[in-house]
PDB file of N, CA and C in Angstrom:
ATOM      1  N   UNK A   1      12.373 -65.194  36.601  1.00  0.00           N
ATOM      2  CA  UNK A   1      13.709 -64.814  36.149  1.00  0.00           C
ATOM      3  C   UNK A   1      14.037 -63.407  36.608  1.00  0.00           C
ATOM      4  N   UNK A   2      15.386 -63.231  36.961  1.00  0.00           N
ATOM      5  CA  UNK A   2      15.856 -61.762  37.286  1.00  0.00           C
ATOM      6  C   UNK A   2      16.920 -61.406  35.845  1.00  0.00           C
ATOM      7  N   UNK A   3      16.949 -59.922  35.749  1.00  0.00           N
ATOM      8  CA  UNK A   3      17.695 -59.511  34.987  1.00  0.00           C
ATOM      9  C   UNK A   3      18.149 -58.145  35.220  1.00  0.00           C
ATOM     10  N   UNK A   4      19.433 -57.983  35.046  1.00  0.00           N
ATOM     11  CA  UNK A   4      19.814 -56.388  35.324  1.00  0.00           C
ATOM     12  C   UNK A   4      20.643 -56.028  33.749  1.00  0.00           C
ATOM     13  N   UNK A   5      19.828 -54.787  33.599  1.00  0.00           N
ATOM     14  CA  UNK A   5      20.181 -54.381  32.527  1.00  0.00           C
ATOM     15  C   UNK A   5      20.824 -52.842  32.491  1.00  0.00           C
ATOM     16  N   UNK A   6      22.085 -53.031  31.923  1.00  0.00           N
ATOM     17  CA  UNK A   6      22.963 -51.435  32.416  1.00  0.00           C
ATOM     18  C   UNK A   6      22.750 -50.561  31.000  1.00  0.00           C
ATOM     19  N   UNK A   7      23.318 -49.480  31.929  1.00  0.00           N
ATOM     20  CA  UNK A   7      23.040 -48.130  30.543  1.00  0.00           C
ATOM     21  C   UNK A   7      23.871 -47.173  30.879  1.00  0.00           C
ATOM     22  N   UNK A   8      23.886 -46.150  30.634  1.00  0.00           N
ATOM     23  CA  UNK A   8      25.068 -44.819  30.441  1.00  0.00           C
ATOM     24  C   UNK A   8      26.609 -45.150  29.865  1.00  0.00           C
ATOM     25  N   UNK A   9      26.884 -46.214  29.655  1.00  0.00           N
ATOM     26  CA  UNK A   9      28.239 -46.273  28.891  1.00  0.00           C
ATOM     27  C   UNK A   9      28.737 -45.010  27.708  1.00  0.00           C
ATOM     28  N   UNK A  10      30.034 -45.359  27.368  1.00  0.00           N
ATOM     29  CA  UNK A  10      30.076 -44.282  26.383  1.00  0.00           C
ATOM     30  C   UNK A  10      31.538 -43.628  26.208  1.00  0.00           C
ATOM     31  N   UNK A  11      31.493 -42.555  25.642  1.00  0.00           N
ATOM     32  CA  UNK A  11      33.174 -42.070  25.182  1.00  0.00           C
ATOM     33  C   UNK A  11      32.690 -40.766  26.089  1.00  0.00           C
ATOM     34  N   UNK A  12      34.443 -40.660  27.067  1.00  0.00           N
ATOM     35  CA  UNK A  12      34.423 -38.994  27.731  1.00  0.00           C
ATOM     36  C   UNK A  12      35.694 -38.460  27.856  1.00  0.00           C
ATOM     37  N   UNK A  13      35.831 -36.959  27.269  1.00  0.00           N
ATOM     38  CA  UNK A  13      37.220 -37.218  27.940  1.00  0.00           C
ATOM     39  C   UNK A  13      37.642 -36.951  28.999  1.00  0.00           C
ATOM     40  N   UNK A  14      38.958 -36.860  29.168  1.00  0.00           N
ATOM     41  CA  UNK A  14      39.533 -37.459  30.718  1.00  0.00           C
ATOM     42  C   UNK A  14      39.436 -36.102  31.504  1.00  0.00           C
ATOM     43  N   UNK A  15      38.650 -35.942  32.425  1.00  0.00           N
ATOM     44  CA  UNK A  15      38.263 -35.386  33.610  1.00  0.00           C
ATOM     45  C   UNK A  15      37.195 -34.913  33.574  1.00  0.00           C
ATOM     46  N   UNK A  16      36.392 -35.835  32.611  1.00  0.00           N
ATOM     47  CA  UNK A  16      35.026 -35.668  32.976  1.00  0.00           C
ATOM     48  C   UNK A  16      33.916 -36.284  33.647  1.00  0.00           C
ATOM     49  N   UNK A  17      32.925 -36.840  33.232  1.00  0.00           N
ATOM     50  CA  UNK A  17      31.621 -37.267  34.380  1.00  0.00           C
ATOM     51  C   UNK A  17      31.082 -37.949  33.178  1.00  0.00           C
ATOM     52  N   UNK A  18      30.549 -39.219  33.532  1.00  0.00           N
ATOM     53  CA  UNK A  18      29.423 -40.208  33.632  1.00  0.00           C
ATOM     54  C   UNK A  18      28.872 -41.054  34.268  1.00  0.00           C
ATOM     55  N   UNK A  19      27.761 -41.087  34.446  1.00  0.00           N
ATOM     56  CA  UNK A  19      26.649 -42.109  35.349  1.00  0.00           C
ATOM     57  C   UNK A  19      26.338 -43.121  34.622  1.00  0.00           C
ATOM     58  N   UNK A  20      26.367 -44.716  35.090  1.00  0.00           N
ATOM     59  CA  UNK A  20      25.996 -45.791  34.869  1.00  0.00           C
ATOM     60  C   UNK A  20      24.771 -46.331  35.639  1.00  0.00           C
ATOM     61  N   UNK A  21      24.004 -46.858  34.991  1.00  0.00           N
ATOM     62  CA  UNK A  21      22.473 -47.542  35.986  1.00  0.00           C
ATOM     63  C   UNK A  21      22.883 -48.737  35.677  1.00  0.00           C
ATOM     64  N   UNK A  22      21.776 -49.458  36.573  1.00  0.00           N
ATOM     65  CA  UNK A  22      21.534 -50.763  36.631  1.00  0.00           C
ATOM     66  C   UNK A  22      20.411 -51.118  37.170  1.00  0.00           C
ATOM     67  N   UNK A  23      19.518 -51.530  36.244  1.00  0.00           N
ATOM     68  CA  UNK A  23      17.771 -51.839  36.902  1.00  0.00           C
ATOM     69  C   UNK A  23      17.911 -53.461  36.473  1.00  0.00           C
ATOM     70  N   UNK A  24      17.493 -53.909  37.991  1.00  0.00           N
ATOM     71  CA  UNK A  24      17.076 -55.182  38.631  1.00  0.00           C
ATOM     72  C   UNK A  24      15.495 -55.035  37.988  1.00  0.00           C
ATOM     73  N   UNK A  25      15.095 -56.515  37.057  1.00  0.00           N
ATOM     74  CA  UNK A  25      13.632 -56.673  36.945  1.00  0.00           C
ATOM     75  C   UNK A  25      13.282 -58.157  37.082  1.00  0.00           C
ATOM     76  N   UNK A  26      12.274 -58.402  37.288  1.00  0.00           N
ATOM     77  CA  UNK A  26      11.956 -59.730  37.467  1.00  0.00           C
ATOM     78  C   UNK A  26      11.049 -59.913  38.747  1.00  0.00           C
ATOM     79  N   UNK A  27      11.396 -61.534  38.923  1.00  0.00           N
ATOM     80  CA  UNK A  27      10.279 -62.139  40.453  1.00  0.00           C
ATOM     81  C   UNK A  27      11.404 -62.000  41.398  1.00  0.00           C
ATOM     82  N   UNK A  28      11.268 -60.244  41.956  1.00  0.00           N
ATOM     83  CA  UNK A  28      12.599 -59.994  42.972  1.00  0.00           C
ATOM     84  C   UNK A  28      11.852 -59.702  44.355  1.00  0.00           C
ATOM     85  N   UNK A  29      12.425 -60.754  45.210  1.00  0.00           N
ATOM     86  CA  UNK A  29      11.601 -60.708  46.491  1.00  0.00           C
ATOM     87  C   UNK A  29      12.542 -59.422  47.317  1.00  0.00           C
ATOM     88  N   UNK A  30      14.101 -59.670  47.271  1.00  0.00           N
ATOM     89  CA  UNK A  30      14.996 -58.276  48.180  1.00  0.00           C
ATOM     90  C   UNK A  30      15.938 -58.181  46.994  1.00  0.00           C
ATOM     91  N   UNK A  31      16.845 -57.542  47.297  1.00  0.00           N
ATOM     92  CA  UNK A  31      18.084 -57.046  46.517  1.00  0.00           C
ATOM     93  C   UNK A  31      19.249 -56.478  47.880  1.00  0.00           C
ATOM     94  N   UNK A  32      19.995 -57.349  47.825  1.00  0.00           N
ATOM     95  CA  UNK A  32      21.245 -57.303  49.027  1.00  0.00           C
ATOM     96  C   UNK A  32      21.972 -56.395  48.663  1.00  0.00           C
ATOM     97  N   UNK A  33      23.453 -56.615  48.833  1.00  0.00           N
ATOM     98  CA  UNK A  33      24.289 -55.944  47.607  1.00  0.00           C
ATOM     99  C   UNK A  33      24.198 -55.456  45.796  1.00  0.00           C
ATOM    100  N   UNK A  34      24.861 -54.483  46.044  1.00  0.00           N
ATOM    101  CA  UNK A  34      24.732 -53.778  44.258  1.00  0.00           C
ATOM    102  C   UNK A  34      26.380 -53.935  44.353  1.00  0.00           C
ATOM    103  N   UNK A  35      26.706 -54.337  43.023  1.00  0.00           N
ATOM    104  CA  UNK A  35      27.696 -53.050  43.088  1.00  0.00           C
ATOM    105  C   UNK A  35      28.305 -53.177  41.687  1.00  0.00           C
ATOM    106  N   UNK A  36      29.280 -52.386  41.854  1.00  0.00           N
ATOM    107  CA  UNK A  36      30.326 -52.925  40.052  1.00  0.00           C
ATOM    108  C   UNK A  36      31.154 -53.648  39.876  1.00  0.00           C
ATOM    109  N   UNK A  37      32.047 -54.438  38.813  1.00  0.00           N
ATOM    110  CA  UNK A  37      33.306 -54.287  38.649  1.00  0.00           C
ATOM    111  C   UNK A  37      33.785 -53.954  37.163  1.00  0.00           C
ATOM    112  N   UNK A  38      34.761 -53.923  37.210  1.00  0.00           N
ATOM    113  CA  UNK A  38      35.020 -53.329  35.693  1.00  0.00           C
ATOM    114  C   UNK A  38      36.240 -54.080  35.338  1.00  0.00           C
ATOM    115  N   UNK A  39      36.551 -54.108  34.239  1.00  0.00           N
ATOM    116  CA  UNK A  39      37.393 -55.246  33.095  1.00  0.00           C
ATOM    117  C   UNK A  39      38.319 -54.197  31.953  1.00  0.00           C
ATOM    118  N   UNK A  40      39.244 -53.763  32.035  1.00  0.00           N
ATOM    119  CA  UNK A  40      40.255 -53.239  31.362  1.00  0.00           C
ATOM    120  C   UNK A  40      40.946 -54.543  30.532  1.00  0.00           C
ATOM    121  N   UNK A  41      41.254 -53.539  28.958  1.00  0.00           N
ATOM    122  CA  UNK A  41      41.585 -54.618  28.128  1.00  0.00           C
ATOM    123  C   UNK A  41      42.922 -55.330  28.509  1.00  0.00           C
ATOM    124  N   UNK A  42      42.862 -56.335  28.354  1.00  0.00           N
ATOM    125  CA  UNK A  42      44.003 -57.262  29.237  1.00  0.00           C
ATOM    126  C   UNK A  42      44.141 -57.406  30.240  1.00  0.00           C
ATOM    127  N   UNK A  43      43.730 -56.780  31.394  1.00  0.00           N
ATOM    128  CA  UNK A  43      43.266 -56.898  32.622  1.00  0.00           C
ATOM    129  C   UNK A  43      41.982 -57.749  33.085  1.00  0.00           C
ATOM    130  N   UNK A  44      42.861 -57.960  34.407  1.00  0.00           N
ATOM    131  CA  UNK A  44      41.589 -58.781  35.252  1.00  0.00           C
ATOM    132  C   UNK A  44      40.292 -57.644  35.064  1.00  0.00           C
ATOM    133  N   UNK A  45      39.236 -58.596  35.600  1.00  0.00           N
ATOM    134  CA  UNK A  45      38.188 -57.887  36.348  1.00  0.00           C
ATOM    135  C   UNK A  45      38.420 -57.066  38.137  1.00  0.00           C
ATOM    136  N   UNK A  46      38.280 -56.565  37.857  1.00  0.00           N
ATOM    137  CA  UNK A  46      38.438 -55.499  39.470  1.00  0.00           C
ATOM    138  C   UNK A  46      37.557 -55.046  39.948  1.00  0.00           C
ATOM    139  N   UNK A  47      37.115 -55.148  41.255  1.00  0.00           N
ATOM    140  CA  UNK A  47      35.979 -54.838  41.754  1.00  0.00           C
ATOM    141  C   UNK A  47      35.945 -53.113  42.144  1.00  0.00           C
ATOM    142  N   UNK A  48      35.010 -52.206  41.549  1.00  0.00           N
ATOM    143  CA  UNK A  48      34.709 -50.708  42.010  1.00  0.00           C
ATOM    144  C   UNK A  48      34.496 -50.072  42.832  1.00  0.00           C
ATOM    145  N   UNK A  49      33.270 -50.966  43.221  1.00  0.00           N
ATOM    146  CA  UNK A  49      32.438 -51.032  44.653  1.00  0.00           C
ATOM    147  C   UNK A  49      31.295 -51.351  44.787  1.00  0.00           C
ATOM    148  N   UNK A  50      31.196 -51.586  46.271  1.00  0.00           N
ATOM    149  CA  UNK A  50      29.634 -52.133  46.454  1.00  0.00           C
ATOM    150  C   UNK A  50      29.019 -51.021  47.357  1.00  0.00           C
ATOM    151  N   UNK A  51      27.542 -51.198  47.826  1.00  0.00           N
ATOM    152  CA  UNK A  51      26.892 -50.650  48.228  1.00  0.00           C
ATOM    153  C   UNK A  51      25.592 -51.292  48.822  1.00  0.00           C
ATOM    154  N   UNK A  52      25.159 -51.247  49.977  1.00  0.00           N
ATOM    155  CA  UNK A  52      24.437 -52.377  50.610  1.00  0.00           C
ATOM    156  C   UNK A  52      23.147 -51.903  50.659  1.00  0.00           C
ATOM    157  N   UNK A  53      21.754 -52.641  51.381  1.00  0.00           N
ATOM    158  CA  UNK A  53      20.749 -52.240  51.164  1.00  0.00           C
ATOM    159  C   UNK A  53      20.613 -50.905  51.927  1.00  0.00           C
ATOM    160  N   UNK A  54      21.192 -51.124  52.685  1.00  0.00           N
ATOM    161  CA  UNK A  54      21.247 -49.860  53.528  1.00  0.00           C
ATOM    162  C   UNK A  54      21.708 -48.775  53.505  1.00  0.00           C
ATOM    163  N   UNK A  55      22.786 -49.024  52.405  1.00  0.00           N
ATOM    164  CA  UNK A  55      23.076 -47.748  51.845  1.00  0.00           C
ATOM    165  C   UNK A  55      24.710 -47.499  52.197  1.00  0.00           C
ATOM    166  N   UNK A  56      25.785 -48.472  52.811  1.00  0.00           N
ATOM    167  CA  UNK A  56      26.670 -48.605  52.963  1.00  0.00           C
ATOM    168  C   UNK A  56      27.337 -48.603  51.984  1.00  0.00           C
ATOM    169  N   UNK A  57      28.374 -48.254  51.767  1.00  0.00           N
ATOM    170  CA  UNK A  57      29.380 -48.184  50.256  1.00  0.00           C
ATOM    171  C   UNK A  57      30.778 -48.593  50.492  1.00  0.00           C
ATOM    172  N   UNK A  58      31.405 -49.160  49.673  1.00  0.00           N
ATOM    173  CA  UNK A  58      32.515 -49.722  49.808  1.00  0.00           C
ATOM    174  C   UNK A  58      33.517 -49.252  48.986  1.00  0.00           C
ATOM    175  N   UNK A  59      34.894 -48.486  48.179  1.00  0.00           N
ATOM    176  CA  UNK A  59      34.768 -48.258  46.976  1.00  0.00           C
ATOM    177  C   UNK A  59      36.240 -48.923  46.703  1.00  0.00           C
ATOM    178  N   UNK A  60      36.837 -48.945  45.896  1.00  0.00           N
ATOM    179  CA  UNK A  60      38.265 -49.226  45.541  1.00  0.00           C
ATOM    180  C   UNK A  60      39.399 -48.072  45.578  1.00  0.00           C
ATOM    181  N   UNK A  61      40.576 -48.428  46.370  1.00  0.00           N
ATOM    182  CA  UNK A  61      41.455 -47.428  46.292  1.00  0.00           C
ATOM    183  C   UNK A  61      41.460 -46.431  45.051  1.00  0.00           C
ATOM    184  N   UNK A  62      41.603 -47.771  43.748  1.00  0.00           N
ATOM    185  CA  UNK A  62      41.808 -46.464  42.611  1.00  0.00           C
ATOM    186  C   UNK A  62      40.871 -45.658  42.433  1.00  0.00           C
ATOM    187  N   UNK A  63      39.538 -45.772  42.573  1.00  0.00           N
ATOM    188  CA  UNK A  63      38.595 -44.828  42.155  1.00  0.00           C
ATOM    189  C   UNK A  63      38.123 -44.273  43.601  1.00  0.00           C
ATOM    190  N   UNK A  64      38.633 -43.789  44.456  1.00  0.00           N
ATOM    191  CA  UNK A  64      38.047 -43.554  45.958  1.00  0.00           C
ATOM    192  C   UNK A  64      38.101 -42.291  45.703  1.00  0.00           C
ATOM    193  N   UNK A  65      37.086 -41.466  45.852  1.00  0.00           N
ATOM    194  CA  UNK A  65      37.203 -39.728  45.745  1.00  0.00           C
ATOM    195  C   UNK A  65      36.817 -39.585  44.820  1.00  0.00           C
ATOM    196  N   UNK A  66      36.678 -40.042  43.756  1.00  0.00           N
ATOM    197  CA  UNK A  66      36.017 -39.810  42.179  1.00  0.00           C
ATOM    198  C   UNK A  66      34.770 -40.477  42.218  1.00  0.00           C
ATOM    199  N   UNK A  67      34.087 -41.406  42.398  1.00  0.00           N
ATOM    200  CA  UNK A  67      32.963 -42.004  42.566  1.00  0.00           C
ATOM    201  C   UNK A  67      32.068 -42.253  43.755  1.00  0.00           C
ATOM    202  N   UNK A  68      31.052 -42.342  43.016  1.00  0.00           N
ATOM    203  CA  UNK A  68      29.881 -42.169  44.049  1.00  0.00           C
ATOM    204  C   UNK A  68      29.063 -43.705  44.107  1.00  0.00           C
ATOM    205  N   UNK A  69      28.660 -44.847  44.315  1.00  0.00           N
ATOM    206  CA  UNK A  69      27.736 -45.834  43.947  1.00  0.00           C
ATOM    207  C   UNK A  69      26.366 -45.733  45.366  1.00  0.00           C
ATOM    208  N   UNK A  70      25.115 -45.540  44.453  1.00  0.00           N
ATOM    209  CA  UNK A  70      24.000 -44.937  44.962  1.00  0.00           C
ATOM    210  C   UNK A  70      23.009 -46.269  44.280  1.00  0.00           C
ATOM    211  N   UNK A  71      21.980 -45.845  45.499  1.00  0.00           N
ATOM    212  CA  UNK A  71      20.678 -47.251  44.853  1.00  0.00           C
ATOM    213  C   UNK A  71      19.050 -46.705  45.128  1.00  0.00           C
ATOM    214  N   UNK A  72      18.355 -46.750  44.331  1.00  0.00           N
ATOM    215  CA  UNK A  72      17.069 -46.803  44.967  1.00  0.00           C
ATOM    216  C   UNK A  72      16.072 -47.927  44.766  1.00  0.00           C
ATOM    217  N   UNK A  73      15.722 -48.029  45.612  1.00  0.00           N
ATOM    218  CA  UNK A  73      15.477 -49.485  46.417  1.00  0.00           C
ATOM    219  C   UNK A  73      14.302 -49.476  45.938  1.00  0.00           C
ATOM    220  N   UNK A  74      13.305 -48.173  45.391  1.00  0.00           N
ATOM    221  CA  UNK A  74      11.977 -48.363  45.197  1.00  0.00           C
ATOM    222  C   UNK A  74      11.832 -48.972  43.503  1.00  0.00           C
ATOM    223  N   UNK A  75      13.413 -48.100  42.811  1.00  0.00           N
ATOM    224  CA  UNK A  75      12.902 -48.821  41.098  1.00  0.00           C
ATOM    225  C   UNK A  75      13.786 -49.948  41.268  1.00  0.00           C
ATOM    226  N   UNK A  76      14.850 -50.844  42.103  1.00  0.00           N
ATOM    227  CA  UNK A  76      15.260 -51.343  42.204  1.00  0.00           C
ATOM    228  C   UNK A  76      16.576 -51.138  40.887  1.00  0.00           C
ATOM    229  N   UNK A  77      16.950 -49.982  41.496  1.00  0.00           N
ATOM    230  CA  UNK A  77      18.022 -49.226  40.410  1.00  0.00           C
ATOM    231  C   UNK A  77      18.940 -49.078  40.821  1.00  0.00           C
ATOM    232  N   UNK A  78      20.831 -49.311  40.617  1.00  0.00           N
ATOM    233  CA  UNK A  78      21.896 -48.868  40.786  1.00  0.00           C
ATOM    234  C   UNK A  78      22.767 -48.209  40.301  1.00  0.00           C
ATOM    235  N   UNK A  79      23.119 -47.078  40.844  1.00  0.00           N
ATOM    236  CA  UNK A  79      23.975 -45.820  39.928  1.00  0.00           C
ATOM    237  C   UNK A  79      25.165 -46.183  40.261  1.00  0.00           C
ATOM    238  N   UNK A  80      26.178 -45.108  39.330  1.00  0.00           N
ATOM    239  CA  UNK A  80      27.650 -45.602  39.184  1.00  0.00           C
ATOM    240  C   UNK A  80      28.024 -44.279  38.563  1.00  0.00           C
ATOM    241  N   UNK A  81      28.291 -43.173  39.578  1.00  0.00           N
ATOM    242  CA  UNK A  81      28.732 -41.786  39.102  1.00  0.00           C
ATOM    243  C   UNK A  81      30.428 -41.613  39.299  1.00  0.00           C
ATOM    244  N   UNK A  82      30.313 -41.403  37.902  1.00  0.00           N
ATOM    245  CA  UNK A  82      32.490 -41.631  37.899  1.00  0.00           C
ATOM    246  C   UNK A  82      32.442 -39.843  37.343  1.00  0.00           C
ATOM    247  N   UNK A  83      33.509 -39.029  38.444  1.00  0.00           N
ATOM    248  CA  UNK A  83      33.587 -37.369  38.161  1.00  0.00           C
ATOM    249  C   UNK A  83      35.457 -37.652  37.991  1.00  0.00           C
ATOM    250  N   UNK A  84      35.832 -36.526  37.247  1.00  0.00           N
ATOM    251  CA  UNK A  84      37.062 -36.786  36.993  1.00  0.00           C
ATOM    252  C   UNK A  84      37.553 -37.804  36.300  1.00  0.00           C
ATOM    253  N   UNK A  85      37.129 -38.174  35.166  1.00  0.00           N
ATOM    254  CA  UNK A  85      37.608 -39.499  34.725  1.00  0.00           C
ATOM    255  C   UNK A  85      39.053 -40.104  34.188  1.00  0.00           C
ATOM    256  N   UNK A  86      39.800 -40.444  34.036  1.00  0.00           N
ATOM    257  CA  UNK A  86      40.897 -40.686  33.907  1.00  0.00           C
ATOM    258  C   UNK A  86      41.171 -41.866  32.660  1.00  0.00           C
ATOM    259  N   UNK A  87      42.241 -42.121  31.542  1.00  0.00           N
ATOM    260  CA  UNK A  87      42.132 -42.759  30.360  1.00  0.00           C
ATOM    261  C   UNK A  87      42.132 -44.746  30.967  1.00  0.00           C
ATOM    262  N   UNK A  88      42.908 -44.433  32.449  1.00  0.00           N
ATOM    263  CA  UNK A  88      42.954 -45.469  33.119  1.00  0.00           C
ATOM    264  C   UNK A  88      41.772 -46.245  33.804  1.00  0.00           C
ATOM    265  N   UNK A  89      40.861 -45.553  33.127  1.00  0.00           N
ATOM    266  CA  UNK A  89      39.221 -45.810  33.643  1.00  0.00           C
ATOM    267  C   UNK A  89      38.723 -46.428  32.924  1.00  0.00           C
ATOM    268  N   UNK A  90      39.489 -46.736  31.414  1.00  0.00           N
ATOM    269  CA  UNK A  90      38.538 -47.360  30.453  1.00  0.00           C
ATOM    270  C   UNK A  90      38.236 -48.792  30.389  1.00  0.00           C
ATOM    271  N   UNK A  91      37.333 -49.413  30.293  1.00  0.00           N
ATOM    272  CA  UNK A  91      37.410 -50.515  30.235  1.00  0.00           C
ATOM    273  C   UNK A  91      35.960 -51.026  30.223  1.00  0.00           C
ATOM    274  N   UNK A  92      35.169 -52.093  30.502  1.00  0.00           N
ATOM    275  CA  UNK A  92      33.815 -52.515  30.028  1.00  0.00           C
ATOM    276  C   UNK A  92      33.307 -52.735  31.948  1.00  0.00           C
ATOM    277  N   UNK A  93      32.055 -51.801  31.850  1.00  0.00           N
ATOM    278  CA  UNK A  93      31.631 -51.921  33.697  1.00  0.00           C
ATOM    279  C   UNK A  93      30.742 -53.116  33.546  1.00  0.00           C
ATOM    280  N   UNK A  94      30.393 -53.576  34.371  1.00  0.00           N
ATOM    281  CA  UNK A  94      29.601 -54.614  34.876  1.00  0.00           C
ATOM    282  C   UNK A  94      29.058 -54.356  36.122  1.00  0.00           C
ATOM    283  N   UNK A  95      27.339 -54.532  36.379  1.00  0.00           N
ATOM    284  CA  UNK A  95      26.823 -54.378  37.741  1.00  0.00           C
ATOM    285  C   UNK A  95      26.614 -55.709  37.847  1.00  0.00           C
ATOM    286  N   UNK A  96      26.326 -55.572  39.207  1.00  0.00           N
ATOM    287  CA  UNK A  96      26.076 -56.900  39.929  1.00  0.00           C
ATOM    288  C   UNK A  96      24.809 -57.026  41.332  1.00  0.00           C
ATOM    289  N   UNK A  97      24.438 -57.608  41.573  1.00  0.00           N
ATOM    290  CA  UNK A  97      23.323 -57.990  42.638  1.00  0.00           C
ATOM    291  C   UNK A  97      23.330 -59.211  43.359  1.00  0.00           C
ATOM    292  N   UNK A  98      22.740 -58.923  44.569  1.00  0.00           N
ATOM    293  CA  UNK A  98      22.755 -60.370  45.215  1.00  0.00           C
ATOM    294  C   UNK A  98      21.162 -60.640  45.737  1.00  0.00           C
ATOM    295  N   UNK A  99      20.502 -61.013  44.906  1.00  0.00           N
ATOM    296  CA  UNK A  99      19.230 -60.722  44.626  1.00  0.00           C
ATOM    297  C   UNK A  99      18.414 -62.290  45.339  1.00  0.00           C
ATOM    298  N   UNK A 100      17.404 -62.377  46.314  1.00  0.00           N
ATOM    299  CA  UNK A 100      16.475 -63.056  46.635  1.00  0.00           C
ATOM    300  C   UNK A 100      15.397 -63.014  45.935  1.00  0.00           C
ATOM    301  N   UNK A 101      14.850 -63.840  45.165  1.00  0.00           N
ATOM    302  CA  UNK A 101      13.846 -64.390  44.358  1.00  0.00           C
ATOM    303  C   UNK A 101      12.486 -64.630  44.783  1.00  0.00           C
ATOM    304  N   UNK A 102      11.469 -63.865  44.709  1.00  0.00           N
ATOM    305  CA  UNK A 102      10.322 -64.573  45.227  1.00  0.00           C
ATOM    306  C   UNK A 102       9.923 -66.558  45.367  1.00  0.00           C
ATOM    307  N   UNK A 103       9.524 -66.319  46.601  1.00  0.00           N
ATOM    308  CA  UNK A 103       9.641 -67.869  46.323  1.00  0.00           C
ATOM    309  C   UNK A 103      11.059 -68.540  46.959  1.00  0.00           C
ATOM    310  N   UNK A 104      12.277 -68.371  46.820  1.00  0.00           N
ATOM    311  CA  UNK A 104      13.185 -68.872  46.868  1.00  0.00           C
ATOM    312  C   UNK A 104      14.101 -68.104  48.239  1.00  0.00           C
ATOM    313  N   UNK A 105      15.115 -69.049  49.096  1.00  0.00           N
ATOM    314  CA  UNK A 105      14.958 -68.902  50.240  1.00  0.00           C
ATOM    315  C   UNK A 105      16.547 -68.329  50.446  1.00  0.00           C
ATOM    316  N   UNK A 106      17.023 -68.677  49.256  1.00  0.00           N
ATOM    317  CA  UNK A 106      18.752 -68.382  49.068  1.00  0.00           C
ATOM    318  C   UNK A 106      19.006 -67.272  47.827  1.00  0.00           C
ATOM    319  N   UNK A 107      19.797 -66.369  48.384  1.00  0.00           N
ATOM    320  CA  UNK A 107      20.294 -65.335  47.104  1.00  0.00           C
ATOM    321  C   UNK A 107      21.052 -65.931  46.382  1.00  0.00           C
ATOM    322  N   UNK A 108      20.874 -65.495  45.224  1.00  0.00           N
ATOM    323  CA  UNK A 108      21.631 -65.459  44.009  1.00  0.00           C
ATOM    324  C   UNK A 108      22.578 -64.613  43.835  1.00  0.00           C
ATOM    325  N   UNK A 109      23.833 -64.393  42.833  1.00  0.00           N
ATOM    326  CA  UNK A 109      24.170 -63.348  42.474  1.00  0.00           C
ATOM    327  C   UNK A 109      23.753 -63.171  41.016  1.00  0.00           C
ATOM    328  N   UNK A 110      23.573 -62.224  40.390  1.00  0.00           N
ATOM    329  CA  UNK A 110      22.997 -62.131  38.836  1.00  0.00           C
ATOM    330  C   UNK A 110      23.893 -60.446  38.565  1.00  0.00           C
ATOM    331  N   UNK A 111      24.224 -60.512  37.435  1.00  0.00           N
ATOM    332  CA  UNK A 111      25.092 -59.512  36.599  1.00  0.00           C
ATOM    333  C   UNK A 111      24.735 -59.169  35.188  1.00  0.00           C
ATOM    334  N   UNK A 112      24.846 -57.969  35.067  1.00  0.00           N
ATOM    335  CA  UNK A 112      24.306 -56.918  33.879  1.00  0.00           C
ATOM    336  C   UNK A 112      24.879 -57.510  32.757  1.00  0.00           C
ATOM    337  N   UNK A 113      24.856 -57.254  31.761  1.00  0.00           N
ATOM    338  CA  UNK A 113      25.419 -57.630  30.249  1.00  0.00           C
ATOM    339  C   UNK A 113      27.037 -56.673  30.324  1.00  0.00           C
ATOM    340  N   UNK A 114      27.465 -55.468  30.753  1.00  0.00           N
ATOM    341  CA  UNK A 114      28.110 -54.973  30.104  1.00  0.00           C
ATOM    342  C   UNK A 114      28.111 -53.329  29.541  1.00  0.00           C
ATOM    343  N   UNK A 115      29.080 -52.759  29.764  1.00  0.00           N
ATOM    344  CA  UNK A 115      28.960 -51.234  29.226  1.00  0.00           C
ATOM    345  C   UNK A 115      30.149 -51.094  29.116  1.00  0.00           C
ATOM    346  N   UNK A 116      30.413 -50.265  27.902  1.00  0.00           N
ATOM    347  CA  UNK A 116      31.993 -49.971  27.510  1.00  0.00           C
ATOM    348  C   UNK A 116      32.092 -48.429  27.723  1.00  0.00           C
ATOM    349  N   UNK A 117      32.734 -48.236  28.157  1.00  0.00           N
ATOM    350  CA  UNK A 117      33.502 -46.664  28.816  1.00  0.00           C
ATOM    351  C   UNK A 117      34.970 -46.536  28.611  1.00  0.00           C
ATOM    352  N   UNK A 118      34.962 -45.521  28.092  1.00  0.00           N
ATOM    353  CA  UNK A 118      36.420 -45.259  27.311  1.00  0.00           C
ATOM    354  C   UNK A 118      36.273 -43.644  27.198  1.00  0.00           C
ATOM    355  N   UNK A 119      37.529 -43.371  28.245  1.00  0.00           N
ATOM    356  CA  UNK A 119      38.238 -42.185  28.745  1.00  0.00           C
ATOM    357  C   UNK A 119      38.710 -41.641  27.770  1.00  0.00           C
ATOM    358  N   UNK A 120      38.968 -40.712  26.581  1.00  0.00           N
ATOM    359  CA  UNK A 120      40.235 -40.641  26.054  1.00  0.00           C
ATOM    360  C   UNK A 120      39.718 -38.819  24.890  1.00  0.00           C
ATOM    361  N   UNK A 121      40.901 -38.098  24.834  1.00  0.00           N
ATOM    362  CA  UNK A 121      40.656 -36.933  23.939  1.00  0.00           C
ATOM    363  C   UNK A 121      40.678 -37.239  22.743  1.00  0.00           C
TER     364      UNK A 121
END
């Protein structure tokens, strides 16, 4: 079984900084893509960005210049550094992976539980 389990959620106010992880554990043979998306109340899900094994990054117009998405490949860990935060930021993050399984010849995608982040004075 794989599992990614997120952390740093939390209350900030608006123009400040927090980091989100995401540690991949399990029978993980690679780990492809990382990345986020995030879910504002009443809103779709929207994708943040990704970031490849290699270290390629992708990010979303709205958050482009404010965020950073970083990985290390050795704890099989994904960061999610949001600077400047904005009240329009709030909403519940979600990581994601496209994770090859020991044993198994096709990736999966597998996703974190959830973190609530909420911008506001």
């Amino acid at each position: 079984q794989v599992q990614l389990v997120e952390s740093g959620g939390g209350l900030v106010q608006p123009g400040g900084s927090l980091t989100l992880s995401c540690a991949a554990s399990g029978d993980i043979f690679s780990i492809n893509v990382m990345g986020w998306y995030r879910q504002a109340p009443g809103k779709q899900r929207e994708l943040v960005g990704t970031i490849t094994s290699g270290g390629d990054t992708n990010y979303a117009d709205s958050v482009k210049g404010r965020i950073t998405i970083s990985r290390d490949n050795v704890k099989n860990t994904g960061y999610l550094q949001m600077n400047n935060l904005k009240p329009e930021d709030t909403g519940v993050y979600y990581c994601f992976a496209e994770i090859r399984r020991l044993g198994f010849f096709r990736p999966d995608n597998y996703w974190g539980q959830g973190t609530q982040v909420t911008v506001s004075s």
